[in-house]
C-alpha atoms as a PDB file:
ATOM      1  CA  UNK A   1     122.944   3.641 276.694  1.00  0.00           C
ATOM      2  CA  UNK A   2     122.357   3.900 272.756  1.00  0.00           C
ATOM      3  CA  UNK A   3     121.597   0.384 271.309  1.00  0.00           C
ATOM      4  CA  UNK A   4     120.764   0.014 267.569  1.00  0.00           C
ATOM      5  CA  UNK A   5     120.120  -3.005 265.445  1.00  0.00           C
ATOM      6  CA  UNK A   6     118.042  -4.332 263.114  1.00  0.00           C
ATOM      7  CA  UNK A   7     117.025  -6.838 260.958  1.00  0.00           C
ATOM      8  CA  UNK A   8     119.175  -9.694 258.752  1.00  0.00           C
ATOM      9  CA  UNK A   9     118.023  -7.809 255.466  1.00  0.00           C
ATOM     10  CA  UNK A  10     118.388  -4.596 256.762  1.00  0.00           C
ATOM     11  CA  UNK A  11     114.656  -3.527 255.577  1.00  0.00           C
ATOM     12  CA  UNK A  12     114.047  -2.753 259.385  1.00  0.00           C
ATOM     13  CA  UNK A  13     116.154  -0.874 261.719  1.00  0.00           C
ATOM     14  CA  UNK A  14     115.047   0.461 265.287  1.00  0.00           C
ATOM     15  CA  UNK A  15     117.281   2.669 268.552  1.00  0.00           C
ATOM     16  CA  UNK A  16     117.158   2.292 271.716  1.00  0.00           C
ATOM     17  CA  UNK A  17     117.932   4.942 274.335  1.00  0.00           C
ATOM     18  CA  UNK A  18     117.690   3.988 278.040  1.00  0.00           C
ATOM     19  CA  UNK A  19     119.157   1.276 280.127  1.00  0.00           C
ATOM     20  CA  UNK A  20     118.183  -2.560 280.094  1.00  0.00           C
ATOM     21  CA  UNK A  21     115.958  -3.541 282.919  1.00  0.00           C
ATOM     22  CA  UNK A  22     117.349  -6.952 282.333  1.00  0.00           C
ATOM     23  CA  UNK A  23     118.765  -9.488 279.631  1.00  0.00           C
ATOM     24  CA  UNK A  24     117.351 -12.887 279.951  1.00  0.00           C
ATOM     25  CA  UNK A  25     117.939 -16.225 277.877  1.00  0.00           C
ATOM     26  CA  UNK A  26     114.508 -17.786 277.003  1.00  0.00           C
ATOM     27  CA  UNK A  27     113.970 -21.432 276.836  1.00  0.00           C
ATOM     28  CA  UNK A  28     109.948 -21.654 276.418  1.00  0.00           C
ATOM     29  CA  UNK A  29     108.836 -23.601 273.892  1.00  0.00           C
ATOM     30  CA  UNK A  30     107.170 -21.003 272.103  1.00  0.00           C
ATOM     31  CA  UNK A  31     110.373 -18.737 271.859  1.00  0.00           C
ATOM     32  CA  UNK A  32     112.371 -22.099 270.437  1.00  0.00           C
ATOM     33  CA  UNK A  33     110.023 -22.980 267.868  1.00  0.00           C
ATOM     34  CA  UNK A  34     108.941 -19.158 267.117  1.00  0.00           C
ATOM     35  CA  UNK A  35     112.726 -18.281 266.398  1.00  0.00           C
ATOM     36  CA  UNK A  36     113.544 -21.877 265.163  1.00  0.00           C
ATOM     37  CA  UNK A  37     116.715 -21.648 268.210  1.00  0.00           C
ATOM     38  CA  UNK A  38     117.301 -24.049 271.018  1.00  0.00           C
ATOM     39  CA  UNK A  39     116.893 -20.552 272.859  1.00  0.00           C
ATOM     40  CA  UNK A  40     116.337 -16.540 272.338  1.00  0.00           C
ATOM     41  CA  UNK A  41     117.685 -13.886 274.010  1.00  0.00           C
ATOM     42  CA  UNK A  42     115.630 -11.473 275.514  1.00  0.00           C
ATOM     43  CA  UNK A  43     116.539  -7.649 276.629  1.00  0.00           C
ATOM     44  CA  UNK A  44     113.930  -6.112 278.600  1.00  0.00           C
ATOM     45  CA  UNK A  45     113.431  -2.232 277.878  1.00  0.00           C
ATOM     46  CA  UNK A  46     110.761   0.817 279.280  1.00  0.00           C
ATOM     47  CA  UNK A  47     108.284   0.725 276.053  1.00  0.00           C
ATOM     48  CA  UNK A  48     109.425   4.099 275.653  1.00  0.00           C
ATOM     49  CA  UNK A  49     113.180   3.565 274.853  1.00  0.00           C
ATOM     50  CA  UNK A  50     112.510   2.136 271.934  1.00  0.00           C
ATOM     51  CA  UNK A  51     111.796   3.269 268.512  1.00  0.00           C
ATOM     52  CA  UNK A  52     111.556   1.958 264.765  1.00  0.00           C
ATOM     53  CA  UNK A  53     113.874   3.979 262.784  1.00  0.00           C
ATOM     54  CA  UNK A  54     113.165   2.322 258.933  1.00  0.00           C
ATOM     55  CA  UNK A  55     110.590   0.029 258.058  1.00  0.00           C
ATOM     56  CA  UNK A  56     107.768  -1.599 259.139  1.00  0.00           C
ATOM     57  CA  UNK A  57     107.148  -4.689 261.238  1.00  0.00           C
ATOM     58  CA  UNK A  58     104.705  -7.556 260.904  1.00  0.00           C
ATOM     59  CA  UNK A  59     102.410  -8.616 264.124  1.00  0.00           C
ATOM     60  CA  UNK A  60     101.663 -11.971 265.063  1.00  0.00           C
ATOM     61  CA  UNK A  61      99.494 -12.781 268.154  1.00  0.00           C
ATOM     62  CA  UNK A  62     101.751 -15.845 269.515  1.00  0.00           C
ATOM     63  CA  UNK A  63      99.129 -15.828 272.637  1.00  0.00           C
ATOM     64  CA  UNK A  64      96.149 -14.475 273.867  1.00  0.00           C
ATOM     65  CA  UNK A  65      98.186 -11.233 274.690  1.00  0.00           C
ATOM     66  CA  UNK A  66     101.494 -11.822 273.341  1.00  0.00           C
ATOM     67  CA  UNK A  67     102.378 -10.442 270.213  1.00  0.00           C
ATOM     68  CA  UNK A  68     105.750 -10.911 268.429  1.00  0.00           C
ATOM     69  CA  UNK A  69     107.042  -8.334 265.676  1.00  0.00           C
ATOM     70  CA  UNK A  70     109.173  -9.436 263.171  1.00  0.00           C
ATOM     71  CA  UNK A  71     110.179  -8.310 259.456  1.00  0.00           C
ATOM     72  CA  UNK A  72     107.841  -9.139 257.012  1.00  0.00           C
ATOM     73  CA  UNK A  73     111.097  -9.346 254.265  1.00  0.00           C
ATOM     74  CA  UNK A  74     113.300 -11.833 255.941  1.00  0.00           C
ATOM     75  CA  UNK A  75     111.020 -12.842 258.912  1.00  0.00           C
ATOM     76  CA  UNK A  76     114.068 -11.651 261.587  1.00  0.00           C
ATOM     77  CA  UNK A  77     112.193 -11.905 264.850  1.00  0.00           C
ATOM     78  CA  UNK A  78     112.822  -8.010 266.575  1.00  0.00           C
ATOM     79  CA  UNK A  79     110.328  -7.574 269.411  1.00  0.00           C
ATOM     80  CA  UNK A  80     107.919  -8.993 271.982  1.00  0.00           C
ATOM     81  CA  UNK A  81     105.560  -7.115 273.570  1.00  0.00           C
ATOM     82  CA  UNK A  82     102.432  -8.345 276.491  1.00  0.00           C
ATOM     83  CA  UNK A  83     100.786  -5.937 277.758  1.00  0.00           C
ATOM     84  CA  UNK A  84      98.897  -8.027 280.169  1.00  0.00           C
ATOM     85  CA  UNK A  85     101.755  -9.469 281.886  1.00  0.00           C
ATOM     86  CA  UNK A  86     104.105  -6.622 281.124  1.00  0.00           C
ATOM     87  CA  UNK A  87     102.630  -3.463 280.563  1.00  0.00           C
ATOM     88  CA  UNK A  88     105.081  -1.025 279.335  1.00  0.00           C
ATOM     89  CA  UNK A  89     107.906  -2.962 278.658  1.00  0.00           C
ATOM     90  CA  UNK A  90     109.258  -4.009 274.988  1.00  0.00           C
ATOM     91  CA  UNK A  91     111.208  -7.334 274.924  1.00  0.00           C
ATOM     92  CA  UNK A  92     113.850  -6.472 272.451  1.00  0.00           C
ATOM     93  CA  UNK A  93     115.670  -9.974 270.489  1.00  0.00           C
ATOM     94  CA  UNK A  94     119.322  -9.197 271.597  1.00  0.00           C
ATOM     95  CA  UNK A  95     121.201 -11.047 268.680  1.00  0.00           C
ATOM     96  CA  UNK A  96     119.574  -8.603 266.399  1.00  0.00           C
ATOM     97  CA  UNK A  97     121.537  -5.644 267.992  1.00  0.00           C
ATOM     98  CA  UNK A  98     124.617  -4.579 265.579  1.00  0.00           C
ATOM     99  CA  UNK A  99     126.738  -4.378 269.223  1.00  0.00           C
ATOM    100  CA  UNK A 100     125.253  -8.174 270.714  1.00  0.00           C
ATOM    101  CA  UNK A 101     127.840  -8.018 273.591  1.00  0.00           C
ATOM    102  CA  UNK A 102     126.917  -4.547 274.413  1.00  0.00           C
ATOM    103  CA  UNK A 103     124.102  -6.082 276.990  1.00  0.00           C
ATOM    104  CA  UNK A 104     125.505  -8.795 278.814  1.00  0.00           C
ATOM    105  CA  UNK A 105     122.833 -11.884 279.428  1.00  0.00           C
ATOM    106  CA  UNK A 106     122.535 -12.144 282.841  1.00  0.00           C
ATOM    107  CA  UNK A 107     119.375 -15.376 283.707  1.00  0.00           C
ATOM    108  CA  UNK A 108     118.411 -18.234 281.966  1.00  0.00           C
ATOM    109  CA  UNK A 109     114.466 -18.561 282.154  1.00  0.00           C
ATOM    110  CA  UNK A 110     112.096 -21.331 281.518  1.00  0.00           C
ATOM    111  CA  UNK A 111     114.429 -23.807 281.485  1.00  0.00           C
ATOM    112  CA  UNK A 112     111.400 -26.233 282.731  1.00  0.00           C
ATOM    113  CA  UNK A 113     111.600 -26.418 279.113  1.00  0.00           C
ATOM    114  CA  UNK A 114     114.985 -26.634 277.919  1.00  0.00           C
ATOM    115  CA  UNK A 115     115.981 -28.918 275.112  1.00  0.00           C
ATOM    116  CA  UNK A 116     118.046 -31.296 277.676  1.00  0.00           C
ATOM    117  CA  UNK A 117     121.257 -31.402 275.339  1.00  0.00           C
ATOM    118  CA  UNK A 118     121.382 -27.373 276.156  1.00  0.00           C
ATOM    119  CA  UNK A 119     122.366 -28.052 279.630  1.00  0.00           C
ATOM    120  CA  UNK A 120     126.309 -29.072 278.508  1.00  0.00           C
ATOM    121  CA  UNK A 121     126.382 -27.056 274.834  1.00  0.00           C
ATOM    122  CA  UNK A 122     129.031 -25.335 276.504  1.00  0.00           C
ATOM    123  CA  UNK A 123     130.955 -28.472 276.632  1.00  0.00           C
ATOM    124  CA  UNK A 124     130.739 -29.629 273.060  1.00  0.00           C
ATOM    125  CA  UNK A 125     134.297 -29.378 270.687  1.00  0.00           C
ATOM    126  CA  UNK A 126     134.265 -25.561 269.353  1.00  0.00           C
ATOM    127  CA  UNK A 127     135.695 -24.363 266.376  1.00  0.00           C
ATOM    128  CA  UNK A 128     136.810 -20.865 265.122  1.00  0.00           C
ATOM    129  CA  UNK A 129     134.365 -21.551 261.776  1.00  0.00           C
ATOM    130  CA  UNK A 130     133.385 -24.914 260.198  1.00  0.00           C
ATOM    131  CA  UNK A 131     135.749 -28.039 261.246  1.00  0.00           C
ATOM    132  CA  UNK A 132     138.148 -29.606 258.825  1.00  0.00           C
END
């Protein structure tokens, strides 16, 4: 599979060829607050699948060996990568993918720290856009 995507000012775009090991939605606390989202979601790759195709990314060591790329234009989060705990894997931010339903999200993780209201969001009123 062929994913592309990119960043919300378009300065940074990257491809992906290969096949998602796995598409997880992350409730740490350091995702939420890194991302400013009551969650992220999180499509694992093979390092290899991935590729930068414009642009450059800025680095910033969230943890001893975590390290979370992002663009240094519009600060879009793109990419997680931990070598220590997962050594050739990329951790690609799904809702940055032009296609975001083209992975499915299959787990929620680290919901030891959800924010509590998450557990009914899906029962709040919805609206097409804003309400009237």
């Amino acid at each position: 599979m062929i994913i592309e995507g990119g960043c919300h000012c378009g300065a940074v775009r990257y491809r992906i060829d290969g096949d998602a090991i796995t598409h997880a939605l992350c409730h740490c606390t350091d995702c939420r607050r890194h991302a400013g989202a009551p969650m992220v979601g999180w499509t694992m790759y093979k390092a290899g699948a991935f590729k930068l195709t414009k642009g450059s990314v800025k680095v910033y060591a969230s943890s001893e060996h975590g390290r979370r790329h992002f663009c240094a234009d519009c600060g879009t989060g793109l990419y997680y990568i931990n070598e220590k705990i997962l050594p050739g894997i990329i951790d690609v931010q799904s809702a940055t993918y032009d296609n975001p339903d083209a992975v499915p999200a299959r787990v929620h993780i680290q919901i030891a720290d959800r924010i509590g209201w998450m557990e009914k969001a899906h029962e709040l009123p919805m609206f097409e856009r804003f309400p009237s």
